[in-house]
C-alpha atoms as a PDB file:
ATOM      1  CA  UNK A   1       0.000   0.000   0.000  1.00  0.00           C
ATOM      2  CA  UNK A   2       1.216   3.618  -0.541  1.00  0.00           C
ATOM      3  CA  UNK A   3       2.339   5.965   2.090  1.00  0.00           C
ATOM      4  CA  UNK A   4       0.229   9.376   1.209  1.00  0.00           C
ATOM      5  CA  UNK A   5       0.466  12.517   3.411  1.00  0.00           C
ATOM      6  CA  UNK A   6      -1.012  15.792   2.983  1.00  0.00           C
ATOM      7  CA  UNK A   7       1.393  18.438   1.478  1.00  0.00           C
ATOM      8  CA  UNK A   8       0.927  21.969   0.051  1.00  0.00           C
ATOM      9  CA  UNK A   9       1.997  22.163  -3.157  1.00  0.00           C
ATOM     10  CA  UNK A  10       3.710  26.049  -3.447  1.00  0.00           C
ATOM     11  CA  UNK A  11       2.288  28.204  -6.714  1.00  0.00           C
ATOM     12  CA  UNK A  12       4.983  29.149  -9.418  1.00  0.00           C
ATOM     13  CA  UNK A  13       4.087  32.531  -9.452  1.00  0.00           C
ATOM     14  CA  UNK A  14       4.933  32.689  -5.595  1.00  0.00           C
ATOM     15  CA  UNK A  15       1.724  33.747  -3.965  1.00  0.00           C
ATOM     16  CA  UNK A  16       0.511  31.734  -1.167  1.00  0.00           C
ATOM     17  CA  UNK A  17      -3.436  32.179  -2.124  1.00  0.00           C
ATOM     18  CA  UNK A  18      -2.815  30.260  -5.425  1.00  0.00           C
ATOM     19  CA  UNK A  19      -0.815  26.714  -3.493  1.00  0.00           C
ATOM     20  CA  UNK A  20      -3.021  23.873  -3.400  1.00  0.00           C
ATOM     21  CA  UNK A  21      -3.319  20.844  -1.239  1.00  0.00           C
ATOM     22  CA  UNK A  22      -2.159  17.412  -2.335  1.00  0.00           C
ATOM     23  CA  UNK A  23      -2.250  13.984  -1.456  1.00  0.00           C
ATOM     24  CA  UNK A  24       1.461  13.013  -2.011  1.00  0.00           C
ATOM     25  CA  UNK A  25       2.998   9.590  -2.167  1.00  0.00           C
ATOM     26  CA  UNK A  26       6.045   8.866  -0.360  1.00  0.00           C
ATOM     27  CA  UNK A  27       6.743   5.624  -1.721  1.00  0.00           C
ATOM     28  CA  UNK A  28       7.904   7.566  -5.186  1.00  0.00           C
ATOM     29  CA  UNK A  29      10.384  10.174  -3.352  1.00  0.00           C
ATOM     30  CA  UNK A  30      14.164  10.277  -4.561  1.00  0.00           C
ATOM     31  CA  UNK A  31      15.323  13.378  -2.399  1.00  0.00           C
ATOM     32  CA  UNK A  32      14.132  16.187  -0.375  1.00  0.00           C
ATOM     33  CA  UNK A  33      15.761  19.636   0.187  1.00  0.00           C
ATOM     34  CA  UNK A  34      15.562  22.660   1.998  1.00  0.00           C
ATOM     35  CA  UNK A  35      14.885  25.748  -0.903  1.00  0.00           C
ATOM     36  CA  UNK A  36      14.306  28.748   1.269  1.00  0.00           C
ATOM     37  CA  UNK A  37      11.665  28.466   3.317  1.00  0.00           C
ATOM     38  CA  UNK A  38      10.170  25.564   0.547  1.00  0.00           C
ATOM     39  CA  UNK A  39      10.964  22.364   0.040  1.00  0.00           C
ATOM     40  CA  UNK A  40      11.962  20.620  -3.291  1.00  0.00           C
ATOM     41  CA  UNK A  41      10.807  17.094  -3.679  1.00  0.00           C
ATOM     42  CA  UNK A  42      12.082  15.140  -6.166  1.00  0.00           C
ATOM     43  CA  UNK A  43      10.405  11.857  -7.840  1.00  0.00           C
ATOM     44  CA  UNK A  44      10.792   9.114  -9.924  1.00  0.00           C
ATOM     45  CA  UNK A  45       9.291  11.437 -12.439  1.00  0.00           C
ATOM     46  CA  UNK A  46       9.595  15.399 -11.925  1.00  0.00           C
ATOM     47  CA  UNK A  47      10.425  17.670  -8.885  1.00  0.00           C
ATOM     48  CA  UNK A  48       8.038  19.539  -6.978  1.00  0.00           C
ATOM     49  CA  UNK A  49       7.816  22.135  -4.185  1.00  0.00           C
ATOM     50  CA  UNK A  50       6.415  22.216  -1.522  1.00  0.00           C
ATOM     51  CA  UNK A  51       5.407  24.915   1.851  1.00  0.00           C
ATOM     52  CA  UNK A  52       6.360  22.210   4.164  1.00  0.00           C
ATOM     53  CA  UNK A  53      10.084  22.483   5.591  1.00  0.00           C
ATOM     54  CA  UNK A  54      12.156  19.210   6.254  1.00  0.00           C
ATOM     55  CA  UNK A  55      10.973  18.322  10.062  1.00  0.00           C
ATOM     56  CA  UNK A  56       7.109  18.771   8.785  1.00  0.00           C
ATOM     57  CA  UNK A  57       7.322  16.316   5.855  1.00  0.00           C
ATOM     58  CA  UNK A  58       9.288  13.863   7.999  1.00  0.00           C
ATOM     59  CA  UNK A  59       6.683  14.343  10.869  1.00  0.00           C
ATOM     60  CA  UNK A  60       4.128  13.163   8.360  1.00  0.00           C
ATOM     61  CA  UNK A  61       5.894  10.742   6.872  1.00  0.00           C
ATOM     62  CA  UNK A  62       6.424   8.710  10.693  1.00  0.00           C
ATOM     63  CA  UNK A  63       2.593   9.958  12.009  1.00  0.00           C
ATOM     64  CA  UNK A  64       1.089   6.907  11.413  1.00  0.00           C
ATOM     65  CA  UNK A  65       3.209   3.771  10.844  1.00  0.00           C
ATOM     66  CA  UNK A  66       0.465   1.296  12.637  1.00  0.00           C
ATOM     67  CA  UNK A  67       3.013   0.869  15.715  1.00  0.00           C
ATOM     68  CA  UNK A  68       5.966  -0.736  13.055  1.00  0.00           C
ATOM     69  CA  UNK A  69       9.208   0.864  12.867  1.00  0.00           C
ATOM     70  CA  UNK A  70      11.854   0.780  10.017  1.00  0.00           C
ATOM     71  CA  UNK A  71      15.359   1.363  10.606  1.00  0.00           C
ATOM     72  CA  UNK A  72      16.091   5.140   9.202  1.00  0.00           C
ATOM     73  CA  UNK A  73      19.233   5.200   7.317  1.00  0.00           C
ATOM     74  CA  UNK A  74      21.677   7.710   6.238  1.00  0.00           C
ATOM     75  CA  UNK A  75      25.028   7.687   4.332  1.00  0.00           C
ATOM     76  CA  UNK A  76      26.483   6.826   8.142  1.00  0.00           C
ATOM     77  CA  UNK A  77      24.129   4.784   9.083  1.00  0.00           C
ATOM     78  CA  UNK A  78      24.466   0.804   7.844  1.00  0.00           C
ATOM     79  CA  UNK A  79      21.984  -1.971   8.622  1.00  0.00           C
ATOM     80  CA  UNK A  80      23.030  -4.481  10.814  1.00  0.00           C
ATOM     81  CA  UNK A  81      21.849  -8.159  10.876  1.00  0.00           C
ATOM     82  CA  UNK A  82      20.214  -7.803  14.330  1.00  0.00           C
ATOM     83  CA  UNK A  83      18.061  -4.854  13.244  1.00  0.00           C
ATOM     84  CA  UNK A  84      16.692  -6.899  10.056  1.00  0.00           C
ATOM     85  CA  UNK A  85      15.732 -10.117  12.397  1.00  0.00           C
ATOM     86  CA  UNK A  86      11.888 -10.351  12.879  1.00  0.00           C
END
């Protein structure tokens, strides 16, 4: 199943009356960075931004996970065999 949250997608033309709400799918993210006070999203197939900064999105993102955690990586970070047992 896909992992939607709500995000505000920011108007080209840069006035906040004209951004519209959007159900967006997680499951098809590639990156997301800080633009100003935006946020560029970028997909398997274009780039959008967004009015949510980085802590919002990734609020969203862990609200509801049904009590199941994954292990967050990072270019540090490296699974272990322990944290994949079940």
């Amino acid at each position: 199943m896909a992992h939607f949250v709500k995000l505000t997608q920011a108007s080209p033309t840069g006035y906040t009356e004209e951004d519209s709400r959007i159900l967006f799918n997680l499951d098809t993210v590639i990156s997301v960075e800080p633009v100003g006070d935006q946020t560029m999203i970028q997909t398997r197939w274009g780039r959008m931004t967004v009015s949510e900064d980085l802590d919002t999105i990734l609020n969203l993102a862990n609200a509801d996970r049904g009590g199941f955690k994954a292990p967050q990586l990072d270019s540090f970070t490296r699974i272990n065999e322990e944290s994949l047992s079940l």
